[in-house]
N, C-alpha and C. Protein backbone atom coordinates (compact mmCIF):
# COMPACT_ATOMS: atom_id res chain seq x y z
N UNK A 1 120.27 -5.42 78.36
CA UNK A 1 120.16 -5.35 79.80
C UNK A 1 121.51 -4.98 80.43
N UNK A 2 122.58 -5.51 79.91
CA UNK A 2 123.92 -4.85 80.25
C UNK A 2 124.42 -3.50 80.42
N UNK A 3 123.72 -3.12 79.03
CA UNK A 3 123.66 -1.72 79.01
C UNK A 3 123.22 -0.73 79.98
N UNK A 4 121.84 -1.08 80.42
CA UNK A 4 121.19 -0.55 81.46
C UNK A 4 121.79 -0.82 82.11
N UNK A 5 122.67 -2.37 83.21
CA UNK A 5 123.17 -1.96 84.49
C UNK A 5 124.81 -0.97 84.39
N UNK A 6 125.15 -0.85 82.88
CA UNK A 6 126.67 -0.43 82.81
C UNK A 6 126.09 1.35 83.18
N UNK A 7 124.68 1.62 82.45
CA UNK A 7 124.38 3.34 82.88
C UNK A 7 124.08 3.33 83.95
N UNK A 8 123.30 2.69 84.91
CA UNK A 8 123.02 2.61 86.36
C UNK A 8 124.18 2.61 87.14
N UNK A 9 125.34 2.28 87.15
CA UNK A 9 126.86 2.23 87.51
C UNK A 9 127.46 3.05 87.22
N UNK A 10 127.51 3.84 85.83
CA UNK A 10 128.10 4.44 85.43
C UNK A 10 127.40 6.10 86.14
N UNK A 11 126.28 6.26 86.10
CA UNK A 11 125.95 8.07 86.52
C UNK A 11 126.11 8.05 87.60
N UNK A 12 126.13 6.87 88.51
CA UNK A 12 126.27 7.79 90.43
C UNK A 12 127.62 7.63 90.38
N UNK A 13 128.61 7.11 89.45
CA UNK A 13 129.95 7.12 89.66
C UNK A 13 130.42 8.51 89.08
N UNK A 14 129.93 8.98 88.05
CA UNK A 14 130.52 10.44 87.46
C UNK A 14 129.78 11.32 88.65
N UNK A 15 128.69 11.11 89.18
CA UNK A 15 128.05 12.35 90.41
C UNK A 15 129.00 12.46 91.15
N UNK A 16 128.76 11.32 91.91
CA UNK A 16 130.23 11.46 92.64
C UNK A 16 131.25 12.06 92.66
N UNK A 17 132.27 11.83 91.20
CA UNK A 17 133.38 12.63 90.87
C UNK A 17 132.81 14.23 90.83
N UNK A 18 131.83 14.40 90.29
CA UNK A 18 131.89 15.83 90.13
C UNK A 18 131.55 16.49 91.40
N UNK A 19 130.76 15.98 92.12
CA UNK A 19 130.15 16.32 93.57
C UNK A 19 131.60 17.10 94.13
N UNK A 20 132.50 16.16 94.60
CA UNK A 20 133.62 15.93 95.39
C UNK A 20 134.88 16.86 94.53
N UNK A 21 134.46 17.65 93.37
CA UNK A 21 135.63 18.82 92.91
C UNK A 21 136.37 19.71 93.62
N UNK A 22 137.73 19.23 94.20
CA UNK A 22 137.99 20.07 95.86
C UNK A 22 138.48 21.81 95.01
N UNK A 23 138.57 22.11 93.79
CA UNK A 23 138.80 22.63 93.20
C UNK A 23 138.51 24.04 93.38
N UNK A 24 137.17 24.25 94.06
CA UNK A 24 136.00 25.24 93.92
C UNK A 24 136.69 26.34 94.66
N UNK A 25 136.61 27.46 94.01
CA UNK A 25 137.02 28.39 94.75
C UNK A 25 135.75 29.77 95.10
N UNK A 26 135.65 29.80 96.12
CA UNK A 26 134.55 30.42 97.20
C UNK A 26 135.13 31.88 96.76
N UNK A 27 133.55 32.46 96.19
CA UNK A 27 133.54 33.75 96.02
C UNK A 27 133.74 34.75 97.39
N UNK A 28 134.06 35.60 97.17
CA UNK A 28 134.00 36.26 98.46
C UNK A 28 132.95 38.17 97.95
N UNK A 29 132.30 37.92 98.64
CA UNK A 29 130.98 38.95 98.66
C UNK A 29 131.73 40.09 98.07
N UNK A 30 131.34 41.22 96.99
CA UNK A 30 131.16 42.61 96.84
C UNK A 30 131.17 43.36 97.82
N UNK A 31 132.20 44.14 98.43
CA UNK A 31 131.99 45.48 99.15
C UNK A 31 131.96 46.63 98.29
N UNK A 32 131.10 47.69 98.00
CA UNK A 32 131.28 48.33 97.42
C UNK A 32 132.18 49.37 98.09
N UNK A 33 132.28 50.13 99.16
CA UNK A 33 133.33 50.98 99.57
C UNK A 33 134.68 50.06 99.64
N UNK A 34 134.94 49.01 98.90
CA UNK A 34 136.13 48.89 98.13
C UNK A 34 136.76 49.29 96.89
N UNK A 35 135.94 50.00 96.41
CA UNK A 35 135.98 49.99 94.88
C UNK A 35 135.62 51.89 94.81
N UNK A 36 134.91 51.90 95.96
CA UNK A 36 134.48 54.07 96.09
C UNK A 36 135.26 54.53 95.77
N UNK A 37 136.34 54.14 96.23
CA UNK A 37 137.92 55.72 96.40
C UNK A 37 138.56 55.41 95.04
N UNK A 38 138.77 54.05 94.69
CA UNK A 38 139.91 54.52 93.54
C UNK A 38 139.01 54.65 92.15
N UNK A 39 137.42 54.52 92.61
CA UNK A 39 136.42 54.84 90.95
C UNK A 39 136.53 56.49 91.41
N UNK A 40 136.51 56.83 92.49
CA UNK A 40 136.29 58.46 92.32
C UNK A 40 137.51 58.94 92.30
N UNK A 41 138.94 58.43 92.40
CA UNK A 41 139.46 58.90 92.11
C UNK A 41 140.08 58.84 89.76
N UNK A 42 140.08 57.87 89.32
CA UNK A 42 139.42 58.08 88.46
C UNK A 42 138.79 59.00 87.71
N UNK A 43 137.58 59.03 88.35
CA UNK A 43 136.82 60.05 87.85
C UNK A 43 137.32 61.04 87.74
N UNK A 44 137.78 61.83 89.03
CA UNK A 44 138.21 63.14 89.36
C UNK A 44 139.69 63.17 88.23
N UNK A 45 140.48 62.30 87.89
CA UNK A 45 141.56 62.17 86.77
C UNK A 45 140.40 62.86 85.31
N UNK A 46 139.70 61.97 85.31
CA UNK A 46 139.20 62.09 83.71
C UNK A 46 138.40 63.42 84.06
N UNK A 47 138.16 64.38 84.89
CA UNK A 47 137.24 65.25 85.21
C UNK A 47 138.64 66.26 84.54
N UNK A 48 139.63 66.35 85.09
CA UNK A 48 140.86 67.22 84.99
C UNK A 48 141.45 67.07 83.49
N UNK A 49 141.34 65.94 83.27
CA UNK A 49 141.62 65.46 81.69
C UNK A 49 140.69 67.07 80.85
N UNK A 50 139.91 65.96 80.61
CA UNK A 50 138.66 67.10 80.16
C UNK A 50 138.55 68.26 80.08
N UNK A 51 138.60 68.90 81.10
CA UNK A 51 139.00 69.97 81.84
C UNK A 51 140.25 70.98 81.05
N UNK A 52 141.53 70.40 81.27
CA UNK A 52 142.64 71.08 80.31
C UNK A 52 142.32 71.01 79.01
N UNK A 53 141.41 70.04 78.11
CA UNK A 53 141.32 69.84 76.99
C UNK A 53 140.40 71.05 76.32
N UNK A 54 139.09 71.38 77.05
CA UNK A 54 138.45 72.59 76.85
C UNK A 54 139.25 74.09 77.05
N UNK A 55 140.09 73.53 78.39
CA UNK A 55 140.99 75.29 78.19
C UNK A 55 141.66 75.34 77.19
N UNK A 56 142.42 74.43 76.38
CA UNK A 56 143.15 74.61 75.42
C UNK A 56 142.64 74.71 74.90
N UNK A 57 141.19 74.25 74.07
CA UNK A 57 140.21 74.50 72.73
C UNK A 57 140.42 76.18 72.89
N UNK A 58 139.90 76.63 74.35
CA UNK A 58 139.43 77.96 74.55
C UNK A 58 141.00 78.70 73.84
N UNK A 59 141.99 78.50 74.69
CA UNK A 59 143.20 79.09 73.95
C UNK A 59 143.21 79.37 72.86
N UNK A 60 143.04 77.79 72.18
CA UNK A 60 143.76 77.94 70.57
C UNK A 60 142.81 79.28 69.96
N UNK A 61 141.25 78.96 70.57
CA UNK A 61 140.07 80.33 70.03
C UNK A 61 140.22 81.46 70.34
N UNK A 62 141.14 81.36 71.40
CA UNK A 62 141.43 83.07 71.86
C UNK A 62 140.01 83.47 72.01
N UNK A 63 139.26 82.39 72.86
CA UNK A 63 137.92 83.64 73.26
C UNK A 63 138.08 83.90 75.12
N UNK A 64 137.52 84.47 75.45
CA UNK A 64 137.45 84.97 76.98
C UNK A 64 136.43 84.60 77.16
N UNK A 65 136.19 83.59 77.92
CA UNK A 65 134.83 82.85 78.26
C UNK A 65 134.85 83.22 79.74
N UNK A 66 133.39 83.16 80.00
CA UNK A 66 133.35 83.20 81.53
C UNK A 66 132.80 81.41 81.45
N UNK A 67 133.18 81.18 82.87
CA UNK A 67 132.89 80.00 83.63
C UNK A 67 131.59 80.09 84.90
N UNK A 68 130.74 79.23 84.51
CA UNK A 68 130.11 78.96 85.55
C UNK A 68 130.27 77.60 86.63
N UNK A 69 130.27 77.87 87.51
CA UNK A 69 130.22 76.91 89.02
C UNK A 69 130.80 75.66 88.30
N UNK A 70 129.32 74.98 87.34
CA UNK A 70 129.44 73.81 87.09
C UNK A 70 130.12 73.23 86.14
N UNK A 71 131.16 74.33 85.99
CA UNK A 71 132.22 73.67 84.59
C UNK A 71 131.51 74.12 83.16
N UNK A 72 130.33 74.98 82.98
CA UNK A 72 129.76 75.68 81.89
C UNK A 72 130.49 77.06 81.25
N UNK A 73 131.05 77.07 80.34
CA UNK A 73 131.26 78.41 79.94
C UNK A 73 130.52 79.10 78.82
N UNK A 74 130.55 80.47 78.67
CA UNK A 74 130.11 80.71 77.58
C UNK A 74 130.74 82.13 77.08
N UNK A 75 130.36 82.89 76.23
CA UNK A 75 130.77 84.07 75.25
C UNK A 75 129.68 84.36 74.51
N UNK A 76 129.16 85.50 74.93
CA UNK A 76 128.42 86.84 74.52
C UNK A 76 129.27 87.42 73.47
N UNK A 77 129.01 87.24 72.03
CA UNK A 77 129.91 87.99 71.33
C UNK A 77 129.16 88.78 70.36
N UNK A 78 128.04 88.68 70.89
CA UNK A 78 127.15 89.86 70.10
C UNK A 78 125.89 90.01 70.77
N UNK A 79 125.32 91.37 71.78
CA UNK A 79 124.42 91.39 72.35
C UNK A 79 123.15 91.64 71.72
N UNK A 80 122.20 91.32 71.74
CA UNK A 80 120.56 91.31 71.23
C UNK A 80 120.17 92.25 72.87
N UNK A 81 119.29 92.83 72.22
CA UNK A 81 118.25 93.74 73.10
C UNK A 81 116.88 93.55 73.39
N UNK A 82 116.72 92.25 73.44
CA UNK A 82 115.35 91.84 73.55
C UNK A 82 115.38 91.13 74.77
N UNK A 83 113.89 90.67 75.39
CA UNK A 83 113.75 90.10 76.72
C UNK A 83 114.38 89.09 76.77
N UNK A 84 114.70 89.54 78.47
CA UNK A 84 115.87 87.98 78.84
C UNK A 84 115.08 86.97 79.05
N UNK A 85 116.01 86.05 78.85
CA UNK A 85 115.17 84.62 78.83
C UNK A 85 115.32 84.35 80.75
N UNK A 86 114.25 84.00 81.09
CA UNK A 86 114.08 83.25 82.28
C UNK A 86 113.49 82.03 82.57
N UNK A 87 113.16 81.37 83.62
CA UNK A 87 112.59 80.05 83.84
C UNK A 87 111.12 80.43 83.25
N UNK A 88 109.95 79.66 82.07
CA UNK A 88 109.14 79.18 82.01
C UNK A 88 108.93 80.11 80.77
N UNK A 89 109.79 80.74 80.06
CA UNK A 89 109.49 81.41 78.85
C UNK A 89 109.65 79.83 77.85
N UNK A 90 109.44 80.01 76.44
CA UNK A 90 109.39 79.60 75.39
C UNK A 90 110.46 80.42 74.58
N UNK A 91 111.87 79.21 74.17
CA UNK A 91 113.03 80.11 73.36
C UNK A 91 113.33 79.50 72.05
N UNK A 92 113.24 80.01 71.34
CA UNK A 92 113.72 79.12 69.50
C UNK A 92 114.95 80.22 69.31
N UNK A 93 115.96 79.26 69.20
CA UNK A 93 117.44 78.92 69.01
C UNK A 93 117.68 78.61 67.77
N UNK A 94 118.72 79.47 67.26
CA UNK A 94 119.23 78.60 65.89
C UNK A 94 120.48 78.51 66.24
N UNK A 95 121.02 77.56 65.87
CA UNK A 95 122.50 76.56 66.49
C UNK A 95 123.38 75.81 65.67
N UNK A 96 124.18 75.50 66.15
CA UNK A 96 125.38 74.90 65.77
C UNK A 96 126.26 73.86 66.43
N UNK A 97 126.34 72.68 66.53
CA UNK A 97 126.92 72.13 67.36
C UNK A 97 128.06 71.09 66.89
N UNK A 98 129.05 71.28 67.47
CA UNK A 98 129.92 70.48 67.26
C UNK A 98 130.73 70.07 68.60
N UNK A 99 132.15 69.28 68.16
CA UNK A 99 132.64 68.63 68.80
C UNK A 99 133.92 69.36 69.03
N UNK A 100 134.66 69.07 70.03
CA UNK A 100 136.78 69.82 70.21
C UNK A 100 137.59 69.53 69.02
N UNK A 101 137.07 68.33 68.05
CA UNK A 101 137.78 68.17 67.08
C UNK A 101 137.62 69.16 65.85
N UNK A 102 136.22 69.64 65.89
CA UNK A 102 135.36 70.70 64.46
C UNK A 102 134.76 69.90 64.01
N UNK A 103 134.49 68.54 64.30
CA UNK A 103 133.43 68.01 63.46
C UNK A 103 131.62 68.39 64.38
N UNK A 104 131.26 69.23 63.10
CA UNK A 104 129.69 69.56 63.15
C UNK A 104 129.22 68.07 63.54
N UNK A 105 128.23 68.68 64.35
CA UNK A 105 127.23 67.09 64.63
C UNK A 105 125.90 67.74 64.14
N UNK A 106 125.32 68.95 64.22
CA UNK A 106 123.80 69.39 64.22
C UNK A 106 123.93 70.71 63.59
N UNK A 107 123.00 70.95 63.13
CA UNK A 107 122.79 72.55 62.76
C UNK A 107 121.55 72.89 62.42
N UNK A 108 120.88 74.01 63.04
CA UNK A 108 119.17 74.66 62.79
C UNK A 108 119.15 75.15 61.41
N UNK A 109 119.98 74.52 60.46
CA UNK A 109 119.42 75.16 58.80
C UNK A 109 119.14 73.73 58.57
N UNK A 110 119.88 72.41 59.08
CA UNK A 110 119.14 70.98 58.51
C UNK A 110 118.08 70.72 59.68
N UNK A 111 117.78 71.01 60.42
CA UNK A 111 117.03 70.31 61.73
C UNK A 111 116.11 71.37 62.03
N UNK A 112 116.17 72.46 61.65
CA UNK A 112 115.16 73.83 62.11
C UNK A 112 115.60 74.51 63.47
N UNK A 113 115.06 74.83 64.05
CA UNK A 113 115.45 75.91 65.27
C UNK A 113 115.07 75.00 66.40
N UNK A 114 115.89 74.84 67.69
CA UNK A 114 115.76 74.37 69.18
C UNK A 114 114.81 75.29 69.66
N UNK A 115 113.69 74.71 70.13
CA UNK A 115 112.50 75.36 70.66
C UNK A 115 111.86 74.15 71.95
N UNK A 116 112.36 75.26 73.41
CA UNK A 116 112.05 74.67 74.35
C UNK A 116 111.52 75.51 75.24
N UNK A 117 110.76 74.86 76.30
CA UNK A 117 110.21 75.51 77.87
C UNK A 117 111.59 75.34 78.60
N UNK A 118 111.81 76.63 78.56
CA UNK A 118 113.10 76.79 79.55
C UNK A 118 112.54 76.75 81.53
N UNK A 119 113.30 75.38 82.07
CA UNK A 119 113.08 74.90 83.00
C UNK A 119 112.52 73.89 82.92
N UNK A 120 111.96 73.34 81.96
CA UNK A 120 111.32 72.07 82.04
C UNK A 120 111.97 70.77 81.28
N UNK A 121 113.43 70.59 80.84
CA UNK A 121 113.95 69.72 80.28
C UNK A 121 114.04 69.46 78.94
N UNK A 122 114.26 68.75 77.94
CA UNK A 122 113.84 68.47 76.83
C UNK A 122 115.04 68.47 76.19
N UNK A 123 116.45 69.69 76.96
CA UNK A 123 117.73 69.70 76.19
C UNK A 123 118.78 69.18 77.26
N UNK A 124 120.18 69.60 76.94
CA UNK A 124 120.59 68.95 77.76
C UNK A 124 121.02 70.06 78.90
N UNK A 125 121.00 69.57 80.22
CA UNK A 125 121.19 70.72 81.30
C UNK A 125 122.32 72.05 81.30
N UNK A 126 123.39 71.61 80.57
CA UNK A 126 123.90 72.79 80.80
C UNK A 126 123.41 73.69 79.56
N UNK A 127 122.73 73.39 78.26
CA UNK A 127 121.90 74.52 77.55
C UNK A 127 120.48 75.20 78.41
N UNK A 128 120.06 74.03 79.28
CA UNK A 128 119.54 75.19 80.25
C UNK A 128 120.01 75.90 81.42
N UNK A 129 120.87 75.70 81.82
CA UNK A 129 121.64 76.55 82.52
C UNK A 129 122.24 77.74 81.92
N UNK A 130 122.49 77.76 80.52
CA UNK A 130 123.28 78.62 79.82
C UNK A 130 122.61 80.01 79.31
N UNK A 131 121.24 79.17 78.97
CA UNK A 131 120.28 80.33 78.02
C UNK A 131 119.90 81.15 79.48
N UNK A 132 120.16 80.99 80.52
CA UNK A 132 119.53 81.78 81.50
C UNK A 132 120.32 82.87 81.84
N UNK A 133 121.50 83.08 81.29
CA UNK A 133 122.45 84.08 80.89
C UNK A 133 122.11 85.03 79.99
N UNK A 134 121.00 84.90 78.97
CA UNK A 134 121.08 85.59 77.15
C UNK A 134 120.04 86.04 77.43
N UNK A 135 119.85 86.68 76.55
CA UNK A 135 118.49 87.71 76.40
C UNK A 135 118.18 87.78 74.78
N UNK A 136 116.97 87.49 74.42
CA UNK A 136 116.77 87.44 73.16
C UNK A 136 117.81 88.36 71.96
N UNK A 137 118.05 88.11 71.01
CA UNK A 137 119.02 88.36 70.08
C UNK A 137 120.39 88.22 70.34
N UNK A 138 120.83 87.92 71.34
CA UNK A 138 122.11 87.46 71.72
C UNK A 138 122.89 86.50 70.87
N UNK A 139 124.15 86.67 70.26
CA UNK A 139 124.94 85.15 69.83
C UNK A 139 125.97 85.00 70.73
N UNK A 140 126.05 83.94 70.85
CA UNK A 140 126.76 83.05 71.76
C UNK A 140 127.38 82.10 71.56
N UNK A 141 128.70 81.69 72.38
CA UNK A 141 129.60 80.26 72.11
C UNK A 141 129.29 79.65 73.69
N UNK A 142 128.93 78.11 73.07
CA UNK A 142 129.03 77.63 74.96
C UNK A 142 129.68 76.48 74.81
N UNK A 143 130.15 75.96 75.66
CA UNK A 143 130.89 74.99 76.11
C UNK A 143 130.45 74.15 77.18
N UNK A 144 129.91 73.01 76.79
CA UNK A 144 129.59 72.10 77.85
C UNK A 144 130.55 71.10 78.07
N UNK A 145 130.38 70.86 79.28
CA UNK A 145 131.39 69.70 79.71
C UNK A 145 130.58 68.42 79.66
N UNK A 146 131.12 67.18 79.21
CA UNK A 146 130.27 66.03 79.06
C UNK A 146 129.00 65.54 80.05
N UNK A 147 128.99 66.10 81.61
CA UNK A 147 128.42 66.06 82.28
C UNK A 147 127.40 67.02 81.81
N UNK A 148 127.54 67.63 81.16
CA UNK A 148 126.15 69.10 81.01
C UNK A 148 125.76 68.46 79.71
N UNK A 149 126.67 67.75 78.95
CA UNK A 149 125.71 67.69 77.88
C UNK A 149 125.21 66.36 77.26
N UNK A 150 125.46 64.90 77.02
CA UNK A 150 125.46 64.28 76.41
C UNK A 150 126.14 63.06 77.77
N UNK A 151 126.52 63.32 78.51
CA UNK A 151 127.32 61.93 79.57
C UNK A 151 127.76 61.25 78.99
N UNK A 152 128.47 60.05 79.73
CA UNK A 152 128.78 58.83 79.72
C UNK A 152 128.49 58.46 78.41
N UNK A 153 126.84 58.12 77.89
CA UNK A 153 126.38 57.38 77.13
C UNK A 153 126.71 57.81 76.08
N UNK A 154 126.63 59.34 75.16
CA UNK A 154 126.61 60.61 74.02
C UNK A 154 125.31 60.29 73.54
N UNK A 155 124.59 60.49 72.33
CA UNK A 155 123.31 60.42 72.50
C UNK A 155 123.30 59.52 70.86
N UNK A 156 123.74 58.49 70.66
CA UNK A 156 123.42 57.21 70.09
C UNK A 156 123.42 57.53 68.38
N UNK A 157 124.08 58.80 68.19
CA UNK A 157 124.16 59.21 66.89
C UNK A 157 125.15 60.08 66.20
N UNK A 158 125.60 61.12 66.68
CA UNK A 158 126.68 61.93 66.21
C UNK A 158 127.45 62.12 67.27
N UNK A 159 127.27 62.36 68.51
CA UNK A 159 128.05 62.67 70.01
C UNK A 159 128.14 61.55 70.38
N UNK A 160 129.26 61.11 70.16
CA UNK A 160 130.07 59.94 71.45
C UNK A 160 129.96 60.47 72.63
N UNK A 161 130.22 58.87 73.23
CA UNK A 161 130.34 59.45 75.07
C UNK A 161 131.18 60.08 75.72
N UNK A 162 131.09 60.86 76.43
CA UNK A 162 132.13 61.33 77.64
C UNK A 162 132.53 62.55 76.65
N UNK A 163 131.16 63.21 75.42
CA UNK A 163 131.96 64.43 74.52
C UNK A 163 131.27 65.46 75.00
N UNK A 164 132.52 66.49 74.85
CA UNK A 164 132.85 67.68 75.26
C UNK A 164 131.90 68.32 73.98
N UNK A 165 130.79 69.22 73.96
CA UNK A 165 129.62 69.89 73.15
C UNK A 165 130.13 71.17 73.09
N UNK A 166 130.20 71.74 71.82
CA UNK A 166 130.23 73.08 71.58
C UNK A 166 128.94 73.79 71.31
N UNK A 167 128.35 74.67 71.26
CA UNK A 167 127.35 75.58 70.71
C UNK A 167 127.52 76.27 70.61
N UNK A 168 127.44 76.84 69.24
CA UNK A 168 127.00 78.31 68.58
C UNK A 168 125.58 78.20 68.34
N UNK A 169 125.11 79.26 68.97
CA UNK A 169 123.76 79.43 69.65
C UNK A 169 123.35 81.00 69.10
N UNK A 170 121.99 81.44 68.89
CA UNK A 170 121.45 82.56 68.61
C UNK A 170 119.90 82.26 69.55
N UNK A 171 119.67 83.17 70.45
CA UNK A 171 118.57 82.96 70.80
C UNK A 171 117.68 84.52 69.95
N UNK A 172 116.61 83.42 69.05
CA UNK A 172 115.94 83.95 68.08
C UNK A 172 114.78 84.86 68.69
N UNK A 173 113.93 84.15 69.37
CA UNK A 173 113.29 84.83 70.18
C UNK A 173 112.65 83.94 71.47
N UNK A 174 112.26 85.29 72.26
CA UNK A 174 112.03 84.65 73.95
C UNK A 174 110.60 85.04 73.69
N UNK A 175 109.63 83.65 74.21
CA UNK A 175 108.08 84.08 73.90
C UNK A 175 107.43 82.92 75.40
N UNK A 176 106.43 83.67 75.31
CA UNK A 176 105.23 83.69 76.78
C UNK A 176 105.25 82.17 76.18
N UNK A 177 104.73 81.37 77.45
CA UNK A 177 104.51 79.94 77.01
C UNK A 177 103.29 79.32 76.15
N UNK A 178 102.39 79.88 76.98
CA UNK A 178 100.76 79.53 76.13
C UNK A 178 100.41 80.67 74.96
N UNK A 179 100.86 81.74 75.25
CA UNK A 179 100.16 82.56 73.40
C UNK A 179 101.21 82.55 72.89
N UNK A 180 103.22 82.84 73.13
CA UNK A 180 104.03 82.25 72.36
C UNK A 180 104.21 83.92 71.61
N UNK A 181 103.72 85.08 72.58
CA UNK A 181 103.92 86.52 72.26
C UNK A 181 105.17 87.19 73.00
């Protein structure tokens, strides 16, 4: 019975103490336009990073790439004479992909040929932005910037995040969507 009145005494005396912790220190709310300017500025650092790291790849290759808008380049270094690829054709690609360092990540002799509805997704955006340049039999070098190809995340297997994608690309042939003629 002691026992019982020593725990009956004893828990509203520890509530108490803990109740009364003048200790507490009061969060103060998330603004996010505190945090806007110096994450975008940031960004815009690692955008420029990136950025010089592909011109120098391009250097050391001595190729003459053209640039598109969105930070996409590419090189036509051997023209094919067959129909250009446009939005809603069907294109099988044989490819090559690697990384700024030379390490291969993919290639269409282990994986078979990239075969997509151009405009409808399935690769990563700046290979559709790119093939809309080529015309069947074309080879090609492209250069995506991590934003065109793989982001932030890389895609959970050979491409780390925030990597810079090379392609050596052949568009094999450009075919109608439903007969694939």
């Amino acid at each position: 019975m002691r026992n019982v009145r020593f725990l009956f005494t004893l828990i509203p005396c520890f509530l108490f103490l803990v109740s009364c912790n003048t200790n507490e220190v009061q969060e103060k709310p998330v603004n996010p336009a505190d945090y806007k300017k110096p994450l975008m500025e940031v960004n815009k650092t690692l955008a420029e990073i990136e950025k010089q790291d592909i011109e120098n790849y391009i250097s050391r290759q001595k190729w003459d790439m053209i640039e598109t808008g969105s930070g996409l380049r590419y090189l036509v270094y051997e023209s094919g004479s067959g129909r250009k690829v446009e939005e809603g054709v069907v294109i099988q690609c044989a490819y090559e992909t690697k990384l700024l360092t030379g390490k291969i990540c993919y290639n269409s002799n282990e994986l078979g040929p990239k075969e997509f509805l151009v405009g409808r997704g399935g690769v990563e955006s700046g290979i559709e932005e790119a093939v809309l340049h080529f015309r069947e039999g074309d080879k090609v070098k492209i250069i995506l910037p991590s934003h065109l190809a793989f982001g932030l995340v890389g895609d959970d297997d050979c491409i780390p995040k925030k990597a810079v994608v090379i392609y050596d690309l052949e568009v094999v042939n450009v075919l109608d969507p439903i007969n694939r003629n």
